[in-house]
N, C-alpha and C. Protein backbone atom coordinates (compact mmCIF):
# COMPACT_ATOMS: atom_id res chain seq x y z
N UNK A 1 -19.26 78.01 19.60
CA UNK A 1 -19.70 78.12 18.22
C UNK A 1 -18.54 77.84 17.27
N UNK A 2 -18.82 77.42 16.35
CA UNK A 2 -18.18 76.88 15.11
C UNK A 2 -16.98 78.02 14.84
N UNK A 3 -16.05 78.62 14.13
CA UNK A 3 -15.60 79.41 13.72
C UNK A 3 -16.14 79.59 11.82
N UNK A 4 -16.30 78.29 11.19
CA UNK A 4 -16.57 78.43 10.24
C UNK A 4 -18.16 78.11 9.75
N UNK A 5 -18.91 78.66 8.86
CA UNK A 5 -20.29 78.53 8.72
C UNK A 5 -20.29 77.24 7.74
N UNK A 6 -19.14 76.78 6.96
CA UNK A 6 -19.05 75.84 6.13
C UNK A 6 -18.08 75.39 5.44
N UNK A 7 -18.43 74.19 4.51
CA UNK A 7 -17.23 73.75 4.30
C UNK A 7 -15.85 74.70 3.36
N UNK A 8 -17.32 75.59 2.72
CA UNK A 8 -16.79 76.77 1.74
C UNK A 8 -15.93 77.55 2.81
N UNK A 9 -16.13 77.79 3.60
CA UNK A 9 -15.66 78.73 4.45
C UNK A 9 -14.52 78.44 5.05
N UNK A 10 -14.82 77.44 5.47
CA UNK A 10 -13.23 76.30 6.37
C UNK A 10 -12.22 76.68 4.88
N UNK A 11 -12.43 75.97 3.75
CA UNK A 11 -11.25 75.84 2.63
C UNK A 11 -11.02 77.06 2.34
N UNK A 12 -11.54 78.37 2.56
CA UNK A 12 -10.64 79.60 2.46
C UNK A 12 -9.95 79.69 3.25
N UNK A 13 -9.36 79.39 4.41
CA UNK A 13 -8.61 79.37 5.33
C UNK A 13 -7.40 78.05 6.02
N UNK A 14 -7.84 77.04 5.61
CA UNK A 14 -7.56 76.04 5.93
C UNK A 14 -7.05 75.52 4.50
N UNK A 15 -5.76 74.38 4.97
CA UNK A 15 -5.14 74.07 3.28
C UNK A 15 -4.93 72.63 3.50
N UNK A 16 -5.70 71.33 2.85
CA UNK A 16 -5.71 70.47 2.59
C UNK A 16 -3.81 69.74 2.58
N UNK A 17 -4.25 68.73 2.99
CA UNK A 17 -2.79 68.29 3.39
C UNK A 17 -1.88 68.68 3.99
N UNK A 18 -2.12 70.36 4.96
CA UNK A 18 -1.48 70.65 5.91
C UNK A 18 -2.06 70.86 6.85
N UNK A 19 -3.31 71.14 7.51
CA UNK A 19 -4.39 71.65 8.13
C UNK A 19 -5.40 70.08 8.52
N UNK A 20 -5.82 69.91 7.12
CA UNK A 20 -6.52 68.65 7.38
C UNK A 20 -6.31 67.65 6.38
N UNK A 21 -7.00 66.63 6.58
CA UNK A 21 -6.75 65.38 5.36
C UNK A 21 -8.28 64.68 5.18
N UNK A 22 -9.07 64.15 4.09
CA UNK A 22 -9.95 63.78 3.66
C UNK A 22 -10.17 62.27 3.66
N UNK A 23 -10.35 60.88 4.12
CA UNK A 23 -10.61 60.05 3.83
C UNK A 23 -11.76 59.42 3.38
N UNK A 24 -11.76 58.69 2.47
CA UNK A 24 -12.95 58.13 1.36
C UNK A 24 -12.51 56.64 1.01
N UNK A 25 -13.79 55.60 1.09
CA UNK A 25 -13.40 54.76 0.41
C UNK A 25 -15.00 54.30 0.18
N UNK A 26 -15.21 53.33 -0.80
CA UNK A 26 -16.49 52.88 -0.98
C UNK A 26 -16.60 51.60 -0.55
N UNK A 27 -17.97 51.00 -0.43
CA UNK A 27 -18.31 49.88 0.09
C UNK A 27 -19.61 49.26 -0.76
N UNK A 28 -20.12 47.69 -1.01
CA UNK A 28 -21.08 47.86 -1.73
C UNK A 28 -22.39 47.63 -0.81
N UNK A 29 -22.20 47.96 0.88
CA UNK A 29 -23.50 47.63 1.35
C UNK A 29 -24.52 48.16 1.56
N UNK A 30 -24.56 49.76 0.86
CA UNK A 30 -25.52 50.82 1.04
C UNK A 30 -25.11 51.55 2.56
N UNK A 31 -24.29 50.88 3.05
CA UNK A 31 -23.87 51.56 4.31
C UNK A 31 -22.88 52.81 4.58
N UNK A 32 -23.17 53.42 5.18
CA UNK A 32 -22.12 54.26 4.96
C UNK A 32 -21.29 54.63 6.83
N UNK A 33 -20.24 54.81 6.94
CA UNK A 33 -19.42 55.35 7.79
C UNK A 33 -18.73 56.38 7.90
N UNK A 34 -18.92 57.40 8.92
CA UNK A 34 -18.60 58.67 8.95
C UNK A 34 -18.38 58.97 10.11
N UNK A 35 -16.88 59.90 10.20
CA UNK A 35 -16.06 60.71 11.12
C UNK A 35 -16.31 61.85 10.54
N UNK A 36 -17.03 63.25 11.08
CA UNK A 36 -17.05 64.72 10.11
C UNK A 36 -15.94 64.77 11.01
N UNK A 37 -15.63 64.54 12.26
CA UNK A 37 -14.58 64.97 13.17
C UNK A 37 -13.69 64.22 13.50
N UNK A 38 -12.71 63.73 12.43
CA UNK A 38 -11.62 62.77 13.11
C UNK A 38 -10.45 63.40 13.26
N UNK A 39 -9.90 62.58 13.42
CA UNK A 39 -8.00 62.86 14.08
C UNK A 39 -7.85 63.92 15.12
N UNK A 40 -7.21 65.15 15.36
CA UNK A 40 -7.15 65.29 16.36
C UNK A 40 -8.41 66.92 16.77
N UNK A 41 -9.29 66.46 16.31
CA UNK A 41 -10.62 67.32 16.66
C UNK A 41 -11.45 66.07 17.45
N UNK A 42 -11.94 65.66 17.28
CA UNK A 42 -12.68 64.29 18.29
C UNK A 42 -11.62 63.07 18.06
N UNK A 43 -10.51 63.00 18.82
CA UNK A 43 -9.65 61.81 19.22
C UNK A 43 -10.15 60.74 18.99
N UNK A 44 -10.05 59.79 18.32
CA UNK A 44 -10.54 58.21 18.29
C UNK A 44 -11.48 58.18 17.52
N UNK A 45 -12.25 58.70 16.69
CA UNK A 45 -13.00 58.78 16.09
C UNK A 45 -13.14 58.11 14.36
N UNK A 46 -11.92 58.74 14.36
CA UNK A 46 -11.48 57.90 13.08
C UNK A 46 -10.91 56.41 13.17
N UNK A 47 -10.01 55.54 13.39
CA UNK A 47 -9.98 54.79 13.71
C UNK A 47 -11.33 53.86 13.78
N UNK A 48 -12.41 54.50 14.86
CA UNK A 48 -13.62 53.58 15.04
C UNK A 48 -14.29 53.67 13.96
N UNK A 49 -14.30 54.48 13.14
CA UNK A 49 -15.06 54.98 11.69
C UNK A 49 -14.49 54.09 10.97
N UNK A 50 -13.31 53.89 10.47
CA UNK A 50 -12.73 53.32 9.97
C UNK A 50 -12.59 51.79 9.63
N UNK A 51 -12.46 51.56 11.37
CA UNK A 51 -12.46 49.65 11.51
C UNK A 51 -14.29 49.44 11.08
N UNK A 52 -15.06 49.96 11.33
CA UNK A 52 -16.46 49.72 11.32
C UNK A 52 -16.65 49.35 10.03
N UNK A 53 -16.18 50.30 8.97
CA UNK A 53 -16.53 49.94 7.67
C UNK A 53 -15.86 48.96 6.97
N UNK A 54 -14.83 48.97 7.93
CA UNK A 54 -13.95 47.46 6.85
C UNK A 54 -13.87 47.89 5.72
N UNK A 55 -14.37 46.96 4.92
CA UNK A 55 -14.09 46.91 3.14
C UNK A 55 -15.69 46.70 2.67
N UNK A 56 -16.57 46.39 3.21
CA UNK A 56 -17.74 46.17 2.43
C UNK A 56 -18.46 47.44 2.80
N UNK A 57 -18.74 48.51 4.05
CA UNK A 57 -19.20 49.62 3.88
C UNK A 57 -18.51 51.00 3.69
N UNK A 58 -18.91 51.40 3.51
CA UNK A 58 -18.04 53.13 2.37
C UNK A 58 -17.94 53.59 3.96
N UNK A 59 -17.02 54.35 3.81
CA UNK A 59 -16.28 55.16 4.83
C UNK A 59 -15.73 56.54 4.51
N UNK A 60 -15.90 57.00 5.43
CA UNK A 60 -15.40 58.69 5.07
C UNK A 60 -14.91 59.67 6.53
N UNK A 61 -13.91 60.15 6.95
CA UNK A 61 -13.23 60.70 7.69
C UNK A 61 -12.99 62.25 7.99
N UNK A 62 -12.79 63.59 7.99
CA UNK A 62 -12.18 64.61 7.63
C UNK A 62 -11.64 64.44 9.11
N UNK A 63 -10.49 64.61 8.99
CA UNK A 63 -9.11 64.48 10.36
C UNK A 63 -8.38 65.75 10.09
N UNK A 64 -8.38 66.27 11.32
CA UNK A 64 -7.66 67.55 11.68
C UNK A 64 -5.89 67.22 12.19
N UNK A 65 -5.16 67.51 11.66
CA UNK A 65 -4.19 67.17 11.26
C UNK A 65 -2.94 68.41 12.01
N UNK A 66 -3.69 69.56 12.66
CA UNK A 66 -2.97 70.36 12.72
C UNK A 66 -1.86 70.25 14.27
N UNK A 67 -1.14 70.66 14.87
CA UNK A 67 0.26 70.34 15.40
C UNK A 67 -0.45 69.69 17.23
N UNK A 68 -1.22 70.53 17.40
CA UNK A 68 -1.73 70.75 18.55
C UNK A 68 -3.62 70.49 18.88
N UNK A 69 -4.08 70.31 20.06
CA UNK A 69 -5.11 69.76 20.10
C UNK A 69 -6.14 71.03 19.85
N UNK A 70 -5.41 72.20 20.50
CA UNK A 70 -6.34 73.10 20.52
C UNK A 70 -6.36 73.61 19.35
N UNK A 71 -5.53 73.96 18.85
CA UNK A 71 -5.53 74.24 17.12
C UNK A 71 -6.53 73.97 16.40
N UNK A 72 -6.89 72.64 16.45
CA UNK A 72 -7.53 71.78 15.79
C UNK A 72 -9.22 71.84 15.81
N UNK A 73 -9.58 72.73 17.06
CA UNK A 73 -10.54 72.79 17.33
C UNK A 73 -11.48 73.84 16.28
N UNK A 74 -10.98 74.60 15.58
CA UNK A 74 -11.67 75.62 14.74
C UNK A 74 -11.63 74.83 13.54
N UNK A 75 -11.07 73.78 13.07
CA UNK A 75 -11.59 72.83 12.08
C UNK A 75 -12.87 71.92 12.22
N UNK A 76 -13.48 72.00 13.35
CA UNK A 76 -15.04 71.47 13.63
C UNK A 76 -15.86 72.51 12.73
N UNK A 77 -16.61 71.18 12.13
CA UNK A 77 -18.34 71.74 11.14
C UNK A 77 -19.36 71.48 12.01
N UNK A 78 -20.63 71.92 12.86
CA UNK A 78 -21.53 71.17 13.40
C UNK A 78 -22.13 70.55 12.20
N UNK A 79 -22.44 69.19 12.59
CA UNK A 79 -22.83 68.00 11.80
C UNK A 79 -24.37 68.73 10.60
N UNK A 80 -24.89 69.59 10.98
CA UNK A 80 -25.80 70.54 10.29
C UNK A 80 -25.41 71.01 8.91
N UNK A 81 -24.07 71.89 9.44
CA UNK A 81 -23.36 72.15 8.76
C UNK A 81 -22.38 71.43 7.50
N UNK A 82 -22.02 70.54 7.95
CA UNK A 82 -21.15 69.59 7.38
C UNK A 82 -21.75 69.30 6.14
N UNK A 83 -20.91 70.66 4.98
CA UNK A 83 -21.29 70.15 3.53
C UNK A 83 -20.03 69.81 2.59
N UNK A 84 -18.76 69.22 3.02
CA UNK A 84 -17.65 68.90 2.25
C UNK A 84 -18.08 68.00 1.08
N UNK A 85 -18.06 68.43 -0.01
CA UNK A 85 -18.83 67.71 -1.26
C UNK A 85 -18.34 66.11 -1.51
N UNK A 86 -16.95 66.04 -0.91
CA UNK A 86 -16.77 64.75 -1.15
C UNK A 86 -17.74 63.50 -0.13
N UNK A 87 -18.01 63.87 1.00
CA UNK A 87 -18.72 63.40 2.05
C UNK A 87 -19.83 63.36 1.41
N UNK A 88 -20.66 64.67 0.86
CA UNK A 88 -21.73 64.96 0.69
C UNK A 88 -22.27 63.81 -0.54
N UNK A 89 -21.46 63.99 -1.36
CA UNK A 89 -21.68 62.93 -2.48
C UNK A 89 -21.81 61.30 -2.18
N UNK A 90 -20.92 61.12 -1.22
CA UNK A 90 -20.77 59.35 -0.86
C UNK A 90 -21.89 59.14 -0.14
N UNK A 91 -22.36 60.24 0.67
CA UNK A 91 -23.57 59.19 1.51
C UNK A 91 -24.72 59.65 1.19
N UNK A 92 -24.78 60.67 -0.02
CA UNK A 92 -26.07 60.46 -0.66
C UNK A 92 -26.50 59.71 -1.43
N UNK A 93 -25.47 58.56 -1.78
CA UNK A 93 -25.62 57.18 -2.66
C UNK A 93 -25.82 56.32 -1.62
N UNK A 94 -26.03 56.18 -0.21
CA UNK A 94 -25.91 55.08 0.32
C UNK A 94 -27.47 55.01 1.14
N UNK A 95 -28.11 53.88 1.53
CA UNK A 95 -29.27 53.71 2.24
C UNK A 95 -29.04 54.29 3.20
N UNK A 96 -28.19 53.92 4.38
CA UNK A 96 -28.07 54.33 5.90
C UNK A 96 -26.44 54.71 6.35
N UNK A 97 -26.72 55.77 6.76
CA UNK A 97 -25.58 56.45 7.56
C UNK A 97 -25.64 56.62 8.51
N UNK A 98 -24.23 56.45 9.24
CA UNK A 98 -23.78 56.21 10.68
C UNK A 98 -22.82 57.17 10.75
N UNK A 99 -23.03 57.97 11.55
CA UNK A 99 -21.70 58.90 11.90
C UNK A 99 -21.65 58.65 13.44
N UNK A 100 -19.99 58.77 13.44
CA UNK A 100 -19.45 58.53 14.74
C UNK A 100 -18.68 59.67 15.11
N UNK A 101 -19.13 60.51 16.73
CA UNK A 101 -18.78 61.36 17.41
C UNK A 101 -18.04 61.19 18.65
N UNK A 102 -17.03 62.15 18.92
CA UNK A 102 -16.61 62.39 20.31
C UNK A 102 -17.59 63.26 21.09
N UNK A 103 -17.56 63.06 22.25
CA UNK A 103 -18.74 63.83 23.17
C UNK A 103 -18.06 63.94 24.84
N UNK A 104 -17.50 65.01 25.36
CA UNK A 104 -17.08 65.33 26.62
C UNK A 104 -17.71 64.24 27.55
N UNK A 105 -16.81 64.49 28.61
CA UNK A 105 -17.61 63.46 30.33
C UNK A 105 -16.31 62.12 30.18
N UNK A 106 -16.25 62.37 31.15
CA UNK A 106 -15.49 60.59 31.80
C UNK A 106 -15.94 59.71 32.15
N UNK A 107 -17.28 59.88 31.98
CA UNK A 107 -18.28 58.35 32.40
C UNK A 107 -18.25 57.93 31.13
N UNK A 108 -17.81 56.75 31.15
CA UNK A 108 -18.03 55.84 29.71
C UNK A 108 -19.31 55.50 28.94
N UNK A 109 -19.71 55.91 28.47
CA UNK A 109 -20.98 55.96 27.64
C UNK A 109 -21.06 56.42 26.09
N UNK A 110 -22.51 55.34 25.58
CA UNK A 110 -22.69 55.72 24.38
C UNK A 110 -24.07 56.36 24.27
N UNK A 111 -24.33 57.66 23.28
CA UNK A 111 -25.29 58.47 23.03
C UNK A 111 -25.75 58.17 21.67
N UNK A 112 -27.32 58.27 21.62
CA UNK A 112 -27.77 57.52 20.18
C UNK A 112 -28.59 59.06 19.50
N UNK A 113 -28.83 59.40 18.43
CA UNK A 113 -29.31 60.61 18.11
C UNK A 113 -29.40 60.00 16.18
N UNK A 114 -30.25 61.01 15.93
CA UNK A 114 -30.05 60.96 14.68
C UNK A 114 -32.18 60.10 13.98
N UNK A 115 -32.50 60.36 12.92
CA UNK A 115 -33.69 60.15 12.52
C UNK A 115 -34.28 58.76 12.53
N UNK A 116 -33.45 57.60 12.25
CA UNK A 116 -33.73 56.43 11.82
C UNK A 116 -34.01 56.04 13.89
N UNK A 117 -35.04 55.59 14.07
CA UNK A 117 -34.86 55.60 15.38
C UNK A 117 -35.45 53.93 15.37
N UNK A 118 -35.68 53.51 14.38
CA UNK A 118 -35.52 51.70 14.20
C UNK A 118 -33.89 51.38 14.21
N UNK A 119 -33.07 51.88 13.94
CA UNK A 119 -31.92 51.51 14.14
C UNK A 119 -31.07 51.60 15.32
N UNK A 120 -31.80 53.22 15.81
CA UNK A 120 -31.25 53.86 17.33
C UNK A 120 -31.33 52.24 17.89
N UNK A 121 -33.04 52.15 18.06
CA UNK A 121 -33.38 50.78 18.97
C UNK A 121 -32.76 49.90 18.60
N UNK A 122 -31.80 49.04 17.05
CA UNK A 122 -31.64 48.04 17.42
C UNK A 122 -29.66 48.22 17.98
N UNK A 123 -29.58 49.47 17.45
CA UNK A 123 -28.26 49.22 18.15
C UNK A 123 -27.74 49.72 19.00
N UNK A 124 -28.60 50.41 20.15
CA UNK A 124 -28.92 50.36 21.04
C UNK A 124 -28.96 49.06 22.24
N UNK A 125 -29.66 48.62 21.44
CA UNK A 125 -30.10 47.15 22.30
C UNK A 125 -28.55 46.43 21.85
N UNK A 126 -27.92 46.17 20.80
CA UNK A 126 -26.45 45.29 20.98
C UNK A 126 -25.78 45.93 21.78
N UNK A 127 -25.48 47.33 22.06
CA UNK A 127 -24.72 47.87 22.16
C UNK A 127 -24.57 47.36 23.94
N UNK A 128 -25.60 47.86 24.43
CA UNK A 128 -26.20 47.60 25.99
C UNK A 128 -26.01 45.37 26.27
N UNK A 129 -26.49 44.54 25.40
CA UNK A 129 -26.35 43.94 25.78
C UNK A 129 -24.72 43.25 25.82
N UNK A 130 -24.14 44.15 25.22
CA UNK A 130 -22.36 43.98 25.11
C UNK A 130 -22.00 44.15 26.28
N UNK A 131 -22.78 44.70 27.29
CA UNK A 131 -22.25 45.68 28.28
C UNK A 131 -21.74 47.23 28.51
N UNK A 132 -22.02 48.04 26.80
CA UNK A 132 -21.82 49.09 27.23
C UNK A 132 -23.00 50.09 27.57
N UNK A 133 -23.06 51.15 28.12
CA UNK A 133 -23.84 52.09 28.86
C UNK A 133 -24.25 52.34 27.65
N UNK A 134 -25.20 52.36 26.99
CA UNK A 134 -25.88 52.95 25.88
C UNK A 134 -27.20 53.66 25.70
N UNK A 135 -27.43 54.88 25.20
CA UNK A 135 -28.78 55.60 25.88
C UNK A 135 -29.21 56.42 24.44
N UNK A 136 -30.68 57.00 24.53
CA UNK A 136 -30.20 58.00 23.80
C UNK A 136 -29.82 59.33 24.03
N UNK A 137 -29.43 59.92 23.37
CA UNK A 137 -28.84 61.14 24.31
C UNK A 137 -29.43 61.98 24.58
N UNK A 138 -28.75 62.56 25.53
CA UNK A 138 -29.85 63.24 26.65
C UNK A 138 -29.67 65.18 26.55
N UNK A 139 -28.71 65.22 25.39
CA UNK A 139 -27.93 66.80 25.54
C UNK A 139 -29.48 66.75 24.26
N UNK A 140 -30.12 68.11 24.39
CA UNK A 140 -30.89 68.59 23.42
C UNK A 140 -30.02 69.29 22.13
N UNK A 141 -28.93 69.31 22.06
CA UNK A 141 -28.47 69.91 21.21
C UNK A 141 -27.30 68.85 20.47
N UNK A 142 -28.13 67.56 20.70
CA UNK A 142 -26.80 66.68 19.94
C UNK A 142 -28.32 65.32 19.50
N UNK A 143 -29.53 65.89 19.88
CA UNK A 143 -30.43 64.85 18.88
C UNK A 143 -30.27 64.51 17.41
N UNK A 144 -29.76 65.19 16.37
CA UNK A 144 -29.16 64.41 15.20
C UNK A 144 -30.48 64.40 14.40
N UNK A 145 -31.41 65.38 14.76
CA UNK A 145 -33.06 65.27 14.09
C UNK A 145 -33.07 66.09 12.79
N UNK A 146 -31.62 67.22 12.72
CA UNK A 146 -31.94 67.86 11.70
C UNK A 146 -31.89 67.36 10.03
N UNK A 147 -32.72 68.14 9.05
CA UNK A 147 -33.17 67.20 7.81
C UNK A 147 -31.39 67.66 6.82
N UNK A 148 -30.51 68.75 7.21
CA UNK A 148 -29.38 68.38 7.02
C UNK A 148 -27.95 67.82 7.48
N UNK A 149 -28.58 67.71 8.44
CA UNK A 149 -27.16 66.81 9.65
C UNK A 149 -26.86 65.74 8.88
N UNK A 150 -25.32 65.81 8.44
CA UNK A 150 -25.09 64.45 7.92
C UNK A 150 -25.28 63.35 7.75
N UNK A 151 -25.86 62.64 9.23
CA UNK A 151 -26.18 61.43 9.21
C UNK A 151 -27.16 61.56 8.72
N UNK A 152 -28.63 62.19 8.33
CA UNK A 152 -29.81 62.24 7.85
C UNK A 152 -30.07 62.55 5.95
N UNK A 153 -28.51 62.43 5.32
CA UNK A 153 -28.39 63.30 3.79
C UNK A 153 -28.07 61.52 3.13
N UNK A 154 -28.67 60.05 3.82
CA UNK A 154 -28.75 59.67 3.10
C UNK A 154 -29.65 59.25 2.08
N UNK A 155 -29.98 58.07 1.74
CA UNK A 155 -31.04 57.68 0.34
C UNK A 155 -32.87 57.58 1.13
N UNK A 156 -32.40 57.59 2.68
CA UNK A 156 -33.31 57.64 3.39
C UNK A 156 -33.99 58.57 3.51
N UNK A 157 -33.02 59.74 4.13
CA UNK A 157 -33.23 60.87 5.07
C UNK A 157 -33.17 60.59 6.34
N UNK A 158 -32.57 59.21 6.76
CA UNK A 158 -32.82 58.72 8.22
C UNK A 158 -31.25 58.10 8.32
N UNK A 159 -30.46 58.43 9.63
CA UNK A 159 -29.46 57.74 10.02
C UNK A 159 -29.03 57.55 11.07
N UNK A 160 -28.19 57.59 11.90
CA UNK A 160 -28.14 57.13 13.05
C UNK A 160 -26.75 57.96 13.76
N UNK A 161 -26.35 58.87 14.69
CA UNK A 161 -25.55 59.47 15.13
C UNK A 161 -25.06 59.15 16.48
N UNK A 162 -23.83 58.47 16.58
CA UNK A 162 -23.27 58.00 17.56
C UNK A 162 -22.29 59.23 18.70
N UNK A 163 -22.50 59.46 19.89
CA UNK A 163 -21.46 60.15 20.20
C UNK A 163 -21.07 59.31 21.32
N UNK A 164 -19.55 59.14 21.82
CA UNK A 164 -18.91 58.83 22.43
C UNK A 164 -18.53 59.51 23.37
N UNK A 165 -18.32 58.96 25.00
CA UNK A 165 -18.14 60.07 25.53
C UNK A 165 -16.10 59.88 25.79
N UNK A 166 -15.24 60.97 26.17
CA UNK A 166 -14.36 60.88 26.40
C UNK A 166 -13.55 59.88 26.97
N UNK A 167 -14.45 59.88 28.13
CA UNK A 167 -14.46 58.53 29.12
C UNK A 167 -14.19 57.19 28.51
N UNK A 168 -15.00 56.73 27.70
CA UNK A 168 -15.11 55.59 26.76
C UNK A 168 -13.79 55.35 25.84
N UNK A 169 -13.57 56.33 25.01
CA UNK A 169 -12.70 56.34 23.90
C UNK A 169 -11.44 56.84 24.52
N UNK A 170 -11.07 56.74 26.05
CA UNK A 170 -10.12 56.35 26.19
C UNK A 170 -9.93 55.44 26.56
N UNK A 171 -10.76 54.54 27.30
CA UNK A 171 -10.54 53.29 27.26
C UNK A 171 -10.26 51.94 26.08
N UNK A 172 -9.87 52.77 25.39
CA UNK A 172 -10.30 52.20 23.40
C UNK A 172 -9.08 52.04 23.25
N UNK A 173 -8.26 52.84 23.66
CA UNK A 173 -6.87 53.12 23.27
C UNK A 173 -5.56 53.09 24.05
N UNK A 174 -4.50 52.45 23.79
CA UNK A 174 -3.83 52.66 24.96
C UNK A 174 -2.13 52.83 24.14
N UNK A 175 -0.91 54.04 24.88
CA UNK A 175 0.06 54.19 24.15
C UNK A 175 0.72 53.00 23.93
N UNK A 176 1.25 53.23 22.82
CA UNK A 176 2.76 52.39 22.55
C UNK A 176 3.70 51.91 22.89
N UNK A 177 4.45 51.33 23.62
CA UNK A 177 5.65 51.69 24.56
C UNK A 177 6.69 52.41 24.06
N UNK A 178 6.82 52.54 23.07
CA UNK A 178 8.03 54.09 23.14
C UNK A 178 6.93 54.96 22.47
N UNK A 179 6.02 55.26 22.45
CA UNK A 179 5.78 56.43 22.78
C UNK A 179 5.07 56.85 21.39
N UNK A 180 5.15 56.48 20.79
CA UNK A 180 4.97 56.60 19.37
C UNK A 180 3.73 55.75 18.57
N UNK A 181 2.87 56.56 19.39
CA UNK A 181 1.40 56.43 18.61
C UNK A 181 0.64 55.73 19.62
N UNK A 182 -0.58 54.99 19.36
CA UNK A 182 -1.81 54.15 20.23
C UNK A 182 -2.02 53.12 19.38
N UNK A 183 -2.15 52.25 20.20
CA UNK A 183 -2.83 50.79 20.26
C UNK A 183 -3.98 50.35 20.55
N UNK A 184 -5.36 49.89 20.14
CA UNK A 184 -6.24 49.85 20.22
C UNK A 184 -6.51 48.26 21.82
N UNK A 185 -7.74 48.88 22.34
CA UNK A 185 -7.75 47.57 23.13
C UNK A 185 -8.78 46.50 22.91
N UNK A 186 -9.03 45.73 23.99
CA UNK A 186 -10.20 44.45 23.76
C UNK A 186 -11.59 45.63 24.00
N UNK A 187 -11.75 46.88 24.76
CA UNK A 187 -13.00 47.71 24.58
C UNK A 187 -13.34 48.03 23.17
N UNK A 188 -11.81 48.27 22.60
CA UNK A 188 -12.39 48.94 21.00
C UNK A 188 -12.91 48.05 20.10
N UNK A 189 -12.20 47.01 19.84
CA UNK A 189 -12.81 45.29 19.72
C UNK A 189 -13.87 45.09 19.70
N UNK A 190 -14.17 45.52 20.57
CA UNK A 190 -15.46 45.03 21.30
C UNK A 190 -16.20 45.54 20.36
N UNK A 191 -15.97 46.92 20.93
CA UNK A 191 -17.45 48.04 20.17
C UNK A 191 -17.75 47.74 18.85
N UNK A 192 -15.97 47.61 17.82
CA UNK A 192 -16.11 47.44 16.33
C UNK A 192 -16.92 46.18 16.29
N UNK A 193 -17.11 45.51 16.87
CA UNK A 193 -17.18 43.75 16.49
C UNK A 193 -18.86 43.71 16.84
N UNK A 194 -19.46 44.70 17.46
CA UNK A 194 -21.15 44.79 18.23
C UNK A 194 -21.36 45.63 17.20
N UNK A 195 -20.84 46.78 16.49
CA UNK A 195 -21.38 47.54 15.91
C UNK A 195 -21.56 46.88 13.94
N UNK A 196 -19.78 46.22 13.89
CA UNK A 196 -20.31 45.18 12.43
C UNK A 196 -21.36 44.33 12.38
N UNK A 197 -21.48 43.51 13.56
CA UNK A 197 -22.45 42.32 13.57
C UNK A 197 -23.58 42.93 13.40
N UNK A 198 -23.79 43.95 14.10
CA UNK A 198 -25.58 44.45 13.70
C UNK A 198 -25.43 44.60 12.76
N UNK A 199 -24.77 45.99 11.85
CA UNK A 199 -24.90 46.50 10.47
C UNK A 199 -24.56 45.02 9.75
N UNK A 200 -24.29 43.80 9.38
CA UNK A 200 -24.03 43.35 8.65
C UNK A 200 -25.38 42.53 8.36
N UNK A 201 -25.98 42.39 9.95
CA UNK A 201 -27.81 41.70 9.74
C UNK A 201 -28.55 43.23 8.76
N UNK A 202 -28.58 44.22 9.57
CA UNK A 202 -29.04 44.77 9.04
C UNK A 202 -29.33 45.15 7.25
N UNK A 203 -27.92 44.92 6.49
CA UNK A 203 -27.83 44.61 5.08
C UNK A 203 -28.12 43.48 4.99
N UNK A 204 -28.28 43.00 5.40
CA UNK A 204 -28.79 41.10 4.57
C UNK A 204 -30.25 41.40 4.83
N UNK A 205 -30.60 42.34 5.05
CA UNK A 205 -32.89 42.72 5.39
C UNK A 205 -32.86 42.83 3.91
């Protein structure tokens, strides 16, 4: 369970720019991109949030920032939860939201959840014909159906919730040679480059 009931709750305890950090940027495609869990609370997460939106869809991050992995873990909102007003505001201006999750297991796989289930199917179907394992997910407690789960608070009420499993998103990444930070690979490539091409048909509908 969560430690905090919300975002109100996290910022009594937690102090911006030491604890965690906020990323925002806008886009004009009605699209929106979202990490509630980046940096070092779901590993890789940001980054893929990030490259996805490029410059033409809005993007948004909250990255746990704190020294250690486990630390970091009581800065998780379940996606229900997740009411940080700056988030809250950007993707209630946008048609369709995509949030991107980390999700335990070493089998490389992608999990589809979330309301818009015309989108599950079509990116679903790129995702699989890329070659990656793509399903929808199968944990009952990560369907993405609720009417405030982030991905669902856009202009729709319908969005699309990606989780990643461990397995996968390390194959995404690989160290530096001295040591000092990660390098993305031809898997992460991949994914960003299957996941723009759909969303970019999808805005030209």
């Amino acid at each position: 369970m969560d430690k905090y009931a919300n975002f109100s709750d996290l910022q009594g305890e937690e102090v911006e720019g030491v604890d965690f950090r906020i990323h925002l940027r806008h886009g004009g495609s009605g699209i929106a991109i979202v990490a509630p869990h980046g940096g070092k609370i779901e590993r890789g997460t940001l980054p893929l949030a990030n490259a996805i939106a490029g410059t033409d869809h809005s993007y948004y991050s909250f990255e746990g920032i704190k020294s250690s992995i486990r630390a970091n873990r009581i800065l998780h909102l379940t996606s229900n939860n997740f009411d940080e007003p700056r988030a809250r505001s950007l993707v209630s201006k946008c048609k369709t939201v995509v949030t991107i999750h980390g999700a335990k297991g070493m089998y490389a796989a992608v999990y589809a959840g979330g309301r818009d289930m015309e989108l599950r199917r079509i990116v679903l179907g790129a995702l699989k014909q890329a070659g990656f394992d793509a399903k929808d997910d199968p944990s009952p407690s990560r369907q993405g159906r609720g009417a405030s789960n982030i991905c669902n608070s856009g202009l729709t009420a319908q969005g699309l919730q990606l989780e990643l499993t461990l397995g996968l998103r390390k194959s995404m990444f690989r160290p530096i040679q001295d040591g000092q930070g990660w390098a993305t690979t031809e898997i992460f490539t991949q994914f960003v480059e299957v996941m723009r091409r759909t969303l970019d048909d999808l805005s030209e509908l």
